[in-house]
Structure formats: structure tokens, C-alpha cells
Protein backbone atom coordinates (compact mmCIF):
# COMPACT_ATOMS: atom_id res chain seq x y z
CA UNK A 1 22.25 6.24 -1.67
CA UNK A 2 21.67 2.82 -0.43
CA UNK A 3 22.23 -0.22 -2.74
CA UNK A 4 21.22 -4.32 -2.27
CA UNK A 5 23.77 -6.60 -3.80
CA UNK A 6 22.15 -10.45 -4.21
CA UNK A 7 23.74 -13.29 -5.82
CA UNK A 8 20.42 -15.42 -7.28
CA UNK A 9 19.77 -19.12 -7.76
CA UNK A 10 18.98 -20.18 -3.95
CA UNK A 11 15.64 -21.31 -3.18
CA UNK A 12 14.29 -19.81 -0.31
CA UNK A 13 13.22 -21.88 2.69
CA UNK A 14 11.74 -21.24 6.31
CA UNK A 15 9.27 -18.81 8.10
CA UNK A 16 9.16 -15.21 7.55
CA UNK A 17 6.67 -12.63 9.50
CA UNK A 18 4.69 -10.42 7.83
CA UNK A 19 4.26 -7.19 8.50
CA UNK A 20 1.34 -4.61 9.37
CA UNK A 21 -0.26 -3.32 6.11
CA UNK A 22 1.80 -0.02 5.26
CA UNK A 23 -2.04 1.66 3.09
CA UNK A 24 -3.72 0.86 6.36
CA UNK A 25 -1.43 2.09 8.57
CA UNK A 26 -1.25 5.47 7.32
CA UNK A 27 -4.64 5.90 7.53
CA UNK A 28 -5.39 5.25 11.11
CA UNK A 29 -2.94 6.99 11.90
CA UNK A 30 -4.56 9.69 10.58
CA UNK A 31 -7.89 9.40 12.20
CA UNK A 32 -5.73 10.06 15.46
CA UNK A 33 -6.66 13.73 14.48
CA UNK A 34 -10.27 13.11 14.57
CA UNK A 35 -9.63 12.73 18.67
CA UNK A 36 -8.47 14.22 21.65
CA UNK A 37 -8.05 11.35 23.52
CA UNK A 38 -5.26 8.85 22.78
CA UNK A 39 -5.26 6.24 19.46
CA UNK A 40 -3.15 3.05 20.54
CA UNK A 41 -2.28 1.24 17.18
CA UNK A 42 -0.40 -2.42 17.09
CA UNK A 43 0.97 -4.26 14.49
CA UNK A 44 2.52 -0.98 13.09
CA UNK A 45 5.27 -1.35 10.78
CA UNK A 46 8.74 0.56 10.90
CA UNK A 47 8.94 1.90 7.57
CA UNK A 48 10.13 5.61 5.91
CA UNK A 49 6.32 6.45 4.97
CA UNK A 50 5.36 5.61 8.61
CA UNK A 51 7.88 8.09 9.76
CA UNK A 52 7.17 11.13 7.51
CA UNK A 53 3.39 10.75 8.06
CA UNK A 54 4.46 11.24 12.12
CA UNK A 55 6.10 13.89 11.24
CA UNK A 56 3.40 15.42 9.67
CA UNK A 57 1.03 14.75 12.75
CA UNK A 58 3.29 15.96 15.24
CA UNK A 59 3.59 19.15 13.12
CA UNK A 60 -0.39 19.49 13.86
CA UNK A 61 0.09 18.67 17.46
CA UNK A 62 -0.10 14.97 18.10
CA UNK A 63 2.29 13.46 20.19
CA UNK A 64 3.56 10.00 19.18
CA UNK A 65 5.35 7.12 21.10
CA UNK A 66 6.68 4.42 18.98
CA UNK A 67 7.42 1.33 21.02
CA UNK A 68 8.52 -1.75 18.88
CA UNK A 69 5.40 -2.20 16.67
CA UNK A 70 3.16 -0.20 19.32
CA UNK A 71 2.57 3.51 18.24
CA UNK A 72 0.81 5.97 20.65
CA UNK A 73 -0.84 8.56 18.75
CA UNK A 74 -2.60 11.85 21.09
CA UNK A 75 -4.00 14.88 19.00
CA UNK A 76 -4.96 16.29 22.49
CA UNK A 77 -4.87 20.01 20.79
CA UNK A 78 -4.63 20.88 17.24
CA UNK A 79 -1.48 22.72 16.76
CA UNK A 80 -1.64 23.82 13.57
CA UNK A 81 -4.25 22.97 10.68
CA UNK A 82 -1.40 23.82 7.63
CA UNK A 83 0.21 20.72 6.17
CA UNK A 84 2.91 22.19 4.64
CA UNK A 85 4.39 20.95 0.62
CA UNK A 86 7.84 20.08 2.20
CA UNK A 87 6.30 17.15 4.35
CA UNK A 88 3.19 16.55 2.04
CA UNK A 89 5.25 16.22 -1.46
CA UNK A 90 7.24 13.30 -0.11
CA UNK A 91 3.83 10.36 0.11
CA UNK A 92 0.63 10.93 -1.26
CA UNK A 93 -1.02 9.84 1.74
CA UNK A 94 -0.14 12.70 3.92
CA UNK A 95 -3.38 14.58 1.88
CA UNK A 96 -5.25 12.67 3.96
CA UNK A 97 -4.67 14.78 6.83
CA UNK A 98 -7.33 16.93 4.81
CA UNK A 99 -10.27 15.74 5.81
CA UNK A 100 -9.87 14.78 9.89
CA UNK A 101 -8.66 18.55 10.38
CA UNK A 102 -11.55 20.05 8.46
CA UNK A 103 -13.82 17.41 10.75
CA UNK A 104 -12.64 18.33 13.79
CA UNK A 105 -11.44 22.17 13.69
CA UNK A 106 -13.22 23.25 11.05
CA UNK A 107 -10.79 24.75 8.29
CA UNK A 108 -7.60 23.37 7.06
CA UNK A 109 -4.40 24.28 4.62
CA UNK A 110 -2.66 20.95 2.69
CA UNK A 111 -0.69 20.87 0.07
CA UNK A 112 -1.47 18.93 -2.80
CA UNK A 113 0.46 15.99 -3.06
CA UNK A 114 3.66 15.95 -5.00
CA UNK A 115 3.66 14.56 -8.78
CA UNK A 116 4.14 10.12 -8.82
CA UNK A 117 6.22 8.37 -11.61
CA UNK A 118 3.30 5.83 -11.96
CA UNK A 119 0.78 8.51 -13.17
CA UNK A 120 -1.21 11.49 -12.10
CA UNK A 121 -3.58 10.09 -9.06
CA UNK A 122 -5.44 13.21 -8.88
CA UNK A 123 -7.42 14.18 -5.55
CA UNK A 124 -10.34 15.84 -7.49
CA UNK A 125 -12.87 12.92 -6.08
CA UNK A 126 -11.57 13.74 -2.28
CA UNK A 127 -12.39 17.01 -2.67
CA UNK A 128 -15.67 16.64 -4.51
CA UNK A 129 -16.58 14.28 -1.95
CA UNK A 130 -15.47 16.91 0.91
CA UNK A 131 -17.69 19.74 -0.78
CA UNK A 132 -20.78 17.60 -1.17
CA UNK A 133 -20.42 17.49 2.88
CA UNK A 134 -20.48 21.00 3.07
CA UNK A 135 -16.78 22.46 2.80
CA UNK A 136 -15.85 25.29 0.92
CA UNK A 137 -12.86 24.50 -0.84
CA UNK A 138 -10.19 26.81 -2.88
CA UNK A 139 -7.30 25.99 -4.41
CA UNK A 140 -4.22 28.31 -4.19
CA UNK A 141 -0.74 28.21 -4.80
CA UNK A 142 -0.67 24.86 -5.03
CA UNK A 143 -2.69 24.41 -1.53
CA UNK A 144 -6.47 23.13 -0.90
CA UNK A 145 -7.63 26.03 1.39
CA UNK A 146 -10.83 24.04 2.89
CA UNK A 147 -13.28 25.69 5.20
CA UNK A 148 -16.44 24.60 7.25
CA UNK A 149 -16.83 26.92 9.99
CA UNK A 150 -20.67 25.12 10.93
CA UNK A 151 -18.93 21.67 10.47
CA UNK A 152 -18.95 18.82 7.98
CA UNK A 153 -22.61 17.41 7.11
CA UNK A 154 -23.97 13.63 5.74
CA UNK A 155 -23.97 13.49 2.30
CA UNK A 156 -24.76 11.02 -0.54
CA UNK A 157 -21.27 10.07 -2.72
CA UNK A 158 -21.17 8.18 -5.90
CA UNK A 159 -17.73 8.02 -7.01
CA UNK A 160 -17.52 7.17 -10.79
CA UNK A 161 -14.58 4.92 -10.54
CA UNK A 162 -13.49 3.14 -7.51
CA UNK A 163 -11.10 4.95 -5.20
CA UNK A 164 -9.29 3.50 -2.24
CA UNK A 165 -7.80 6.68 -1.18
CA UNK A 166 -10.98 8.74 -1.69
CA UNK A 167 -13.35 6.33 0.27
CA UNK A 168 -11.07 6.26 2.82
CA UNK A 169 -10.85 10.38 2.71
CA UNK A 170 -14.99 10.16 3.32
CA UNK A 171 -15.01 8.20 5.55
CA UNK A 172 -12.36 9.76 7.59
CA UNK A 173 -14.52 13.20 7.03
CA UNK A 174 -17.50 11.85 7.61
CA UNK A 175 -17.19 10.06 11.04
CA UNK A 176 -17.85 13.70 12.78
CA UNK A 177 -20.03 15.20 10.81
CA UNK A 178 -23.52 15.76 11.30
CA UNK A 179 -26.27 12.98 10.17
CA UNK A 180 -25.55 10.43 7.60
CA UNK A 181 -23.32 9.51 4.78
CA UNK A 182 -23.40 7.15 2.22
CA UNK A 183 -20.90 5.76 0.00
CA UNK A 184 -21.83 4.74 -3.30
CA UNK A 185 -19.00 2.75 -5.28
CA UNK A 186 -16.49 2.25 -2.28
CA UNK A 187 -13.51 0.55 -2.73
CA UNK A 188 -13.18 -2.80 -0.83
CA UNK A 189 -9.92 -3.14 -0.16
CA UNK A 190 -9.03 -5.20 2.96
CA UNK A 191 -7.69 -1.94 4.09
CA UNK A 192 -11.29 0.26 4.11
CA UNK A 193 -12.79 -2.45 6.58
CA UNK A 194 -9.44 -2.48 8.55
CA UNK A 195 -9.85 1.59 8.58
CA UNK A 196 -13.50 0.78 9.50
CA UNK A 197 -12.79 -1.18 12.51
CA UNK A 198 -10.87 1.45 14.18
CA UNK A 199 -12.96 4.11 13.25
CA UNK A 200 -15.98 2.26 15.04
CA UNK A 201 -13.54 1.52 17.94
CA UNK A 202 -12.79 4.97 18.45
CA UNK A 203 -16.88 5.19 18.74
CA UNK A 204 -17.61 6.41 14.85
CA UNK A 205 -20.84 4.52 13.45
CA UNK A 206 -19.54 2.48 10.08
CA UNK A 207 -21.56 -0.02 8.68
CA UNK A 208 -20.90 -2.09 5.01
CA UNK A 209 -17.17 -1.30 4.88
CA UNK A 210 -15.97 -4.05 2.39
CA UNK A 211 -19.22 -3.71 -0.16
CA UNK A 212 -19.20 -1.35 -2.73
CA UNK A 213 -22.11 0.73 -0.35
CA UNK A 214 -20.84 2.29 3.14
CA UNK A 215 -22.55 3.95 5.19
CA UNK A 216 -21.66 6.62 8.25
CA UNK A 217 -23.55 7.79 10.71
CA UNK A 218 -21.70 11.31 11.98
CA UNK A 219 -21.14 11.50 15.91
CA UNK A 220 -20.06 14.37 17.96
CA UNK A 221 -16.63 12.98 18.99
CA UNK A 222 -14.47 9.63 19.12
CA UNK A 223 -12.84 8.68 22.05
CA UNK A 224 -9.37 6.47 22.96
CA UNK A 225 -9.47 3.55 20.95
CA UNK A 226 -6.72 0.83 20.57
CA UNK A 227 -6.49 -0.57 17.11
CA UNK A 228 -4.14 -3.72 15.91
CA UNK A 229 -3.17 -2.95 11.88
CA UNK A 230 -3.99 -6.14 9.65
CA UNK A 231 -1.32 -8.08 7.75
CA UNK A 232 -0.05 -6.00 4.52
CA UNK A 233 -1.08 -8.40 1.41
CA UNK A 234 1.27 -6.56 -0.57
CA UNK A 235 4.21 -7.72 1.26
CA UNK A 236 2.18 -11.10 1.76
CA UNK A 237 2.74 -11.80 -2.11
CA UNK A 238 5.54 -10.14 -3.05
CA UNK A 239 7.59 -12.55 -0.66
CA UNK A 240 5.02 -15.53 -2.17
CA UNK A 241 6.26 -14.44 -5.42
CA UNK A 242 10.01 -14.83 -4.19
CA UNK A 243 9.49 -18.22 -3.17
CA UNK A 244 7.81 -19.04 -6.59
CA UNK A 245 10.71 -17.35 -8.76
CA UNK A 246 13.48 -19.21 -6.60
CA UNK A 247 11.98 -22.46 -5.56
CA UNK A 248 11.80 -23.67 -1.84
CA UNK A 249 9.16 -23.46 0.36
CA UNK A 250 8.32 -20.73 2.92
CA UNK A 251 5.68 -20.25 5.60
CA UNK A 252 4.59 -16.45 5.80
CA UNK A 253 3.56 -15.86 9.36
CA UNK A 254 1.09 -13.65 10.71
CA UNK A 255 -1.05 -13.56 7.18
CA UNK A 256 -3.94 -14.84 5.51
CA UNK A 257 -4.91 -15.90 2.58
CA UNK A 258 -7.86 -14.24 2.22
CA UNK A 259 -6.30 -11.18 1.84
CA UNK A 260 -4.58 -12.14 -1.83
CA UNK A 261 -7.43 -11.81 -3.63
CA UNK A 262 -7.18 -13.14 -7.50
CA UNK A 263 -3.52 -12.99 -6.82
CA UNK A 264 -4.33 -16.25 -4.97
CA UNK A 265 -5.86 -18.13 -7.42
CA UNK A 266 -3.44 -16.83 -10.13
CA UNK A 267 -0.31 -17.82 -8.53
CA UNK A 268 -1.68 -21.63 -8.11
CA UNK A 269 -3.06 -21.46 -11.62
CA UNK A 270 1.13 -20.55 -12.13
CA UNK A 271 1.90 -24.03 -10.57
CA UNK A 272 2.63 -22.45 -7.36
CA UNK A 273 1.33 -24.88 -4.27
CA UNK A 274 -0.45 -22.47 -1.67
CA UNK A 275 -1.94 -23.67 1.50
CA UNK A 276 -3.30 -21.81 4.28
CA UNK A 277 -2.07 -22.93 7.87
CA UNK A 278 -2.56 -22.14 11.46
CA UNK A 279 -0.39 -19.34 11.79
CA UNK A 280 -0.21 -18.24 8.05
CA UNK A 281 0.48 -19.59 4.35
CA UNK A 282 2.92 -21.25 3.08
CA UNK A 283 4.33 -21.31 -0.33
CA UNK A 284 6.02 -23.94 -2.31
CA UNK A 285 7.79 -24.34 -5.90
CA UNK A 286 9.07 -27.96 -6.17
CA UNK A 287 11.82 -26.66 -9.15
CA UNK A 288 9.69 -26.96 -12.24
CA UNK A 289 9.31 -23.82 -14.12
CA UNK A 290 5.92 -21.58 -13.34
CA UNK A 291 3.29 -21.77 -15.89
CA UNK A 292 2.79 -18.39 -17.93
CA UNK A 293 -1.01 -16.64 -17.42
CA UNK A 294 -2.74 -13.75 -18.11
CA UNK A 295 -3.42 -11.37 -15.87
CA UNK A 296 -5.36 -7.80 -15.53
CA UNK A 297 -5.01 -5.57 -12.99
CA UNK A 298 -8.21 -4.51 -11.41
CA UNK A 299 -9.96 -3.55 -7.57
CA UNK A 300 -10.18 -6.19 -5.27
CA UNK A 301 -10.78 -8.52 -5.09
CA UNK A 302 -9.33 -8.18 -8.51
CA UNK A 303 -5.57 -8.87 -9.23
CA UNK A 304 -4.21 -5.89 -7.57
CA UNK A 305 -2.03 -3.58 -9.00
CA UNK A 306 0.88 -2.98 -6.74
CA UNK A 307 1.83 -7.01 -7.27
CA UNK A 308 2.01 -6.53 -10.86
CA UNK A 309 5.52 -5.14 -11.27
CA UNK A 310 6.47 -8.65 -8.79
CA UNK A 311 4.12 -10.47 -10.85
CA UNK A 312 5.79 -9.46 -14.36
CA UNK A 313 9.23 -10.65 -12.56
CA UNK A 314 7.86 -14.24 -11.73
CA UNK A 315 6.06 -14.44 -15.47
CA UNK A 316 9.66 -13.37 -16.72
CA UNK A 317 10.89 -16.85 -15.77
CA UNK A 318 7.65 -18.82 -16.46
CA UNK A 319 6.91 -21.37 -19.53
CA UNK A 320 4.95 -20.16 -22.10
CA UNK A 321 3.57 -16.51 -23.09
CA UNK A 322 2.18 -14.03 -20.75
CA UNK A 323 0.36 -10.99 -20.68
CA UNK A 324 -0.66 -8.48 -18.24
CA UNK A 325 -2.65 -5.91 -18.73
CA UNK A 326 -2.92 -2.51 -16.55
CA UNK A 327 -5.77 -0.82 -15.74
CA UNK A 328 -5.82 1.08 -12.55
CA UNK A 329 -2.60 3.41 -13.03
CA UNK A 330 -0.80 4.46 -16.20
CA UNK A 331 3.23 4.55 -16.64
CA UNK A 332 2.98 1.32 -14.55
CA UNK A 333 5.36 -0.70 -16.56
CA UNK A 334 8.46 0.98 -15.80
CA UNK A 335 10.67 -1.60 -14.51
CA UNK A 336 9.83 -3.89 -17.55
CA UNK A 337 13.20 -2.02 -18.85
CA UNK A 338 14.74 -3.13 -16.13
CA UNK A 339 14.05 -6.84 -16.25
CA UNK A 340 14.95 -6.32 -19.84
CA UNK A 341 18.53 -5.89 -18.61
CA UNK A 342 18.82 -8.67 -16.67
CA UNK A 343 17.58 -11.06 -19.82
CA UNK A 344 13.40 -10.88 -19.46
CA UNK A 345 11.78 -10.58 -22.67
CA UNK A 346 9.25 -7.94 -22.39
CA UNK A 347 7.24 -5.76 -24.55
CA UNK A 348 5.16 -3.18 -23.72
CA UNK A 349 1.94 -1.68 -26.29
CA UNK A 350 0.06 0.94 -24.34
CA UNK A 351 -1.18 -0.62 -20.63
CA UNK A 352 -0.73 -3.99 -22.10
CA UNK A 353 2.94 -5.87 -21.40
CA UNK A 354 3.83 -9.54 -23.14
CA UNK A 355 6.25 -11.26 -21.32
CA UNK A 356 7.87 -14.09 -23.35
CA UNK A 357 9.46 -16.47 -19.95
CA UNK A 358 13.22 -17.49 -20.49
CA UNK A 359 14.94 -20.52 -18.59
CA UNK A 360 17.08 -17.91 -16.66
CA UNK A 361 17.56 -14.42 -15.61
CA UNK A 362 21.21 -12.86 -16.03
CA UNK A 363 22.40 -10.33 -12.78
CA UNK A 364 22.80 -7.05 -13.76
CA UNK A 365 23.22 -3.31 -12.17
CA UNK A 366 18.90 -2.25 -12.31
CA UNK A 367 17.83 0.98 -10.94
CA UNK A 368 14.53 1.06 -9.15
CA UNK A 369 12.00 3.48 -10.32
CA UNK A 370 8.70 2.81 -7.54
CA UNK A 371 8.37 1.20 -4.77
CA UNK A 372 6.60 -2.24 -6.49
CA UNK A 373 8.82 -1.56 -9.01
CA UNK A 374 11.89 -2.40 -6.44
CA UNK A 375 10.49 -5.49 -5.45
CA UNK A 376 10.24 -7.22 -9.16
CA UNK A 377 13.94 -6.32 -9.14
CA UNK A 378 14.57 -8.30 -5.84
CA UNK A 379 12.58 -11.01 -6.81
CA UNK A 380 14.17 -11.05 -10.29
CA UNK A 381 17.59 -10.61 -8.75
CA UNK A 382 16.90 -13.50 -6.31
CA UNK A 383 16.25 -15.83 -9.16
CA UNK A 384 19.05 -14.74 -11.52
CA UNK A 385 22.05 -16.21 -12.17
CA UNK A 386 25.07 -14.03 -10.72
CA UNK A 387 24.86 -10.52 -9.01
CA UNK A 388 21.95 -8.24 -9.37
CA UNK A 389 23.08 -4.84 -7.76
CA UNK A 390 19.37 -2.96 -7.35
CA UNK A 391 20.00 0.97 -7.15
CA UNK A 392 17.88 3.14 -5.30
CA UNK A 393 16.89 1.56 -2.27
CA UNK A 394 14.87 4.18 -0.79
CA UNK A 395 11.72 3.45 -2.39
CA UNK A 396 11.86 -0.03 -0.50
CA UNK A 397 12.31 1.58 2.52
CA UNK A 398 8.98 3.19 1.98
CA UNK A 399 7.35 -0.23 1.78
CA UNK A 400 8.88 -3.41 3.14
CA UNK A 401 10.04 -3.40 6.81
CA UNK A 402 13.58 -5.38 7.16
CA UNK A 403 13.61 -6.81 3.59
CA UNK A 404 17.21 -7.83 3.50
CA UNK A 405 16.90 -9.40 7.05
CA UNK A 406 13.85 -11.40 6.31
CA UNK A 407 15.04 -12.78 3.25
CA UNK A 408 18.59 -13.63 4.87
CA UNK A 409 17.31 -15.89 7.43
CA UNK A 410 15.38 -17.87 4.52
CA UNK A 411 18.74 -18.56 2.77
CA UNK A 412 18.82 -15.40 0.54
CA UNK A 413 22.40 -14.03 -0.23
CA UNK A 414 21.39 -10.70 -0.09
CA UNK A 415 23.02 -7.12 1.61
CA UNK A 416 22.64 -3.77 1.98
CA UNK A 417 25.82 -1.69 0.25
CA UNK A 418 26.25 1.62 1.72
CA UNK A 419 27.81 4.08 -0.50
């Protein structure tokens, strides 16, 4: 298993590109199923969830060419509508598969995801959402047997909490079905309006993606579509947060700014300068300590939750008193521990963590329990003083596209150890 040795204390200066959004990506490349004619997708980043997700399509049938960031994606014929637990357990985002094979072949077998250290994330609103469109849906063995031999029809969803993956689910489902479907409660993620673009290039009818109402008007098939994936925010301020734990100043190309949310605003409310230029933002920390705030996790444009673990690193290093507060997933605060070891001050009371900022972070050996949990430790190790070995590299693999590389060319001291 993979480790990353840094040695902290060296601001971080220079350009570094950002990559396509990994939540987006995953789900176009799912709508590939929803076609027989060829999805061309750009801006695709080369990441271990990419990879088991074309796994899982080719295992239906789809053939995939992945040239550079360029990925091919052509579902001519449906193989095979079983998505088997070995290739489903490994990324929740494989159940998405669901609802484009019970659109387009009219039955389907998936797994149910595997379990998720950062709580349960049940699918009980996809499928709710899937049988109020006319599917008849069993669960057996650990494996959504879904059926609509007469095809999916429009329906009227209200979700009673907002749900990225499950308004993205509908509206996968409900590009091919017959008549109309509304959306009540969407999510509005940058991501659902990226997944609506390429739905409506591929010829679906999507209207108010990005408002909590969206709307689909069913069609009888999609055709070849090319689709560029937008900049992943996620990665956009994690490496923001870097630059404010270390100091320096960095220009992250091929972003926006608009895409931060209240992760934005927070950040400058930190002390952090942010600016938004011609070919992305940059970042800048003149060497004065970060200002502790309070922050609470919520939907976008909320604060969102997968930059709170990087958040809670840059906070551990901040003047003042600090507390963030949880609210989208539960067991979320498991690299607070971890920080712990390297010197943060951190308590945790239920979904609520205070974070008492020291002058300095000590390296230490950290093991990485998530995927945003394995970024706090990079930016933490990046700031401390001496050697932070993080263990458990994998789950950045799943999520940030040449880390170590991007962050050497901005002056990190930073390496992959093989073991």
C-alpha cells in the first residue's frame, strides 16, 4: 500500500490545472447507457473511481476509448443488465447504473452499494423515485431486482431532503421515459446542471437544472453527443486550502470561482486573498496566520461538505476558536484524530467539532480514513513542521488526479513511497 512522505513549512507558489469534476464525471458516463450511439466526454479525469465505473460499463456492453482526458463511451448493445456486488461495492456511484438500464432495456439487477465509513447514504429515495415512474422494484440478496417491461413513465418527485445522487438518478431515469417529470427539491450542485447539459446534448429535454425544481420531458431515444466535464470544485479548494495553510500564492487554472460556493466567501473571511482571473483563481496567504470562523456544512451553495475535513486542517492552524458543524453526513469527523496527532487541538461533541488553532503543526505517521479525509492530512502535512508520512493512499487515488505531481511543481516536497 502506497504511502506520501512530505516535509511541511514551504509555501506553495505557481500555476496548477485543475481537473474535470470526479461527481460529474461518473455520471455522464453513465448516461452513455441511455444510447446506442457514441457519448464523447472531455475534460475527463484519470482517477481509480473513473476506472472501476468503466469497468462496470464495459461489463454491460459499452466500449470505451480513453485518450488523454478524451473518453469514448458506445453502449451500442446492452450486454448484460446485472451489475454485479464485486464491481458495485467498491464506489457508491456505480448504483447509478440503475436507472439508465431500467430506461433503456427495461429491467435491471444492481447491487446495492457497499457500506461507507462516513455514514449510511442509503438509496431508499432513488428507488422511491424509480417506482413513482413506474418500476417494480424488489430487493433480494442484497440486489435491487427492478422491472418495467412497458417502460419508465413522468412522474411528480418531492424528495424530503436534498439529494445530489438521487436527483441525478431521476433525471438519468427520466430522460427516456414517457411524458413529463418533475423534480421537486433537487439538489443544485454545479454537477446536476453539468449532468443536465449533456443530457440535453445527447437530445433529452431538461429544463431548471440548478433550482431546487427540474423538470424532464421523456423522449424516445438520445443520440451521439460530445460533452466537456466542468472543473471539480472539490479539488478547486482543497488545493486553495493548501496555499492558505502554507503561504504563497498559486493560480488554479482551468476553474472558476463560481463554483466554491460559501467556501468562497469563507476562506476570504479566513484572511485568504482570492481573485478570479482570466484563466482561473488565484490564491494568496501573505504569512500571517488565517483567521478562525465558523462554519456549517450544508447544500450548495452552502459550505459543502467534502471541503470540511480540508477545511478543519486550515482552521487547525488559524488564530482564534473555530467551529464546524456537520450536517449532511454523520461519522464525518474522522480524521480530526488524525490532526490530533500531528498537534491540532480538536474536539468533537456529536456533528459539532471545535478546533482551538496552534502556531504550528508537528509531522507525524496519519492514516487516512476517506477520501476528504486524505486531503486535510496533505494539507496539514504540507504546513507542518518535519515529516508527515500519510498512510493509505488509495483513497486519494479515488479523487485527485496527479496530486503529488501538481503539488511538486509548486515547490511542495512531497513523494509517493512504495512499499
Amino acid at each position: 500500500m502506497d504511502k506520501l512522505a512530505i516535509i511541511g513549512g514551504r509555501p506553495l507558489y505557481g500555476a496548477l490545472p485543475i481537473s474535470g469534476a470526479k461527481n460529474s464525471a461518473l455520471k455522464v458516463m453513465a448516461a452513455s447507457l441511455l444510447s446506442d450511439e457514441p457519448l464523447t466526454l472531455h475534460n475527463v479525469p484519470r482517477l481509480a473511481d473513473v476506472d472501476m465505473l468503466l469497468k462496470l460499463l464495459e461489463q454491460h456492453g459499452a466500449s470505451a476509448d480513453f485518450n488523454g482526458s478524451t473518453l469514448k463511451l458506445h453502449a451500442k448493445d446492452i450486454a448484460s443488465t446485472e451489475a454485479p456486488y464485486d464491481l458495485v461495492r467498491k464506489m457508491r456511484a456505480s448504483f447509478n447504473v440503475l436507472g439508465p438500464l431500467l430506461a433503456r432495456e427495461g429491467k435491471a439487477k444492481v447491487s446495492l452499494p457497499g457500506g461507507c465509513a462516513i455514514g449510511a447514504r442509503p438509496v431508499d429515495l432513488h428507488l422511491k423515485a424509480l417506482t413513482a415512474m413506474g418500476a417494480k422494484i424488489d430487493l433480494d440478496e442484497g440486489y435491487v431486482l427492478a422491472e418495467a417491461p412497458d417502460g419508465l413513465h413522468g412522474a411528480h418527485v418531492t424528495f424530503p431532503f436534498v439529494s445530489v445522487g438521487a436527483t441525478e438518478h431521476t433525471m438519468l431515469a427520466a430522460a427516456l421515459a414517457k411524458g413529463e417529470t418533475v423534480i421537486e427539491n433537487a439538489a443544485r450542485e454545479p454537477e446536476i446542471a453539468d449532468l443536465a447539459d449533456c443530457l440535453n446534448a445527447m437530445g433529452a429535454k431538461v429544463s431548471g437544472a440548478g433550482t431546487s425544481k427540474i423538470i424532464v420531458e421523456g423522449v424516445d431515444r438520445l443520440r451521439a453527443a460530445e460533452h466537456s466535464v466542468l472543473p471539480d470544485r472539490i479539488e478547486t479548494g482543497a488545493y486553495a486550502m493548501a496555499v492558505a495553510a502554507t503561504g504563497g500564492e498559486l493560480t488554479l487554472t482551468g476553474t472558476r470561482a463560481d463554483l466554491l460556493g460559501a467556501a468562497w466567501a469563507a476562506m476570504e473571511e479566513a484572511g485568504v486573498e482570492m481573485e478570479e482571473v482570466e484563466n482561473g483563481v488565484r490564491i494568496r496567504r501573505n504569512g500571517a496566520r488565517c483567521k478562525s470562523i465558523d462554519i456549517i456544512t450544508q447544500p450548495f451553495p452552502g459550505f459543502p461538505t467534502d471541503l470540511q475535513a480540508q477545511f478543519m486542517a486550515l482552521m487547525a492552524t488559524a488564530d482564534g476558536v473555530s467551529t464546524i458543524k456537520e450536517t449532511i453526513f454523520e461519522n464525518r469527523f474522522m480524521h480530526a484524530p488524525e490532526l490530533g496527532r500531528m498537534g491540532a487541538k480538536i474536539s468533537v461533541d456529536g456533528q459539532t467539532a471545535t478546533v482551538r488553532g496552534v502556531p504550528r503543526l508537528k509531522g507525524a505517521p496519519v492514516m487516512a480514513t476517506d477520501l476528504r479525509a486524505s486531503m486535510s492530512l496533505v494539507i496539514a502535512g504540507l504546513a507542518a513542521e518535519g515529516q508527515t508520512m500519510v498512510n493509505r493512499v488509495y483513497h486519494l487515488d479515488r479523487g485527485f488526479e496527479r496530486l503529488e505531481e501538481k503539488l511538486q511543481a509548486c515547490g511542495a516536497l512531497i513523494e509517493r513511497v512504495k512499499e
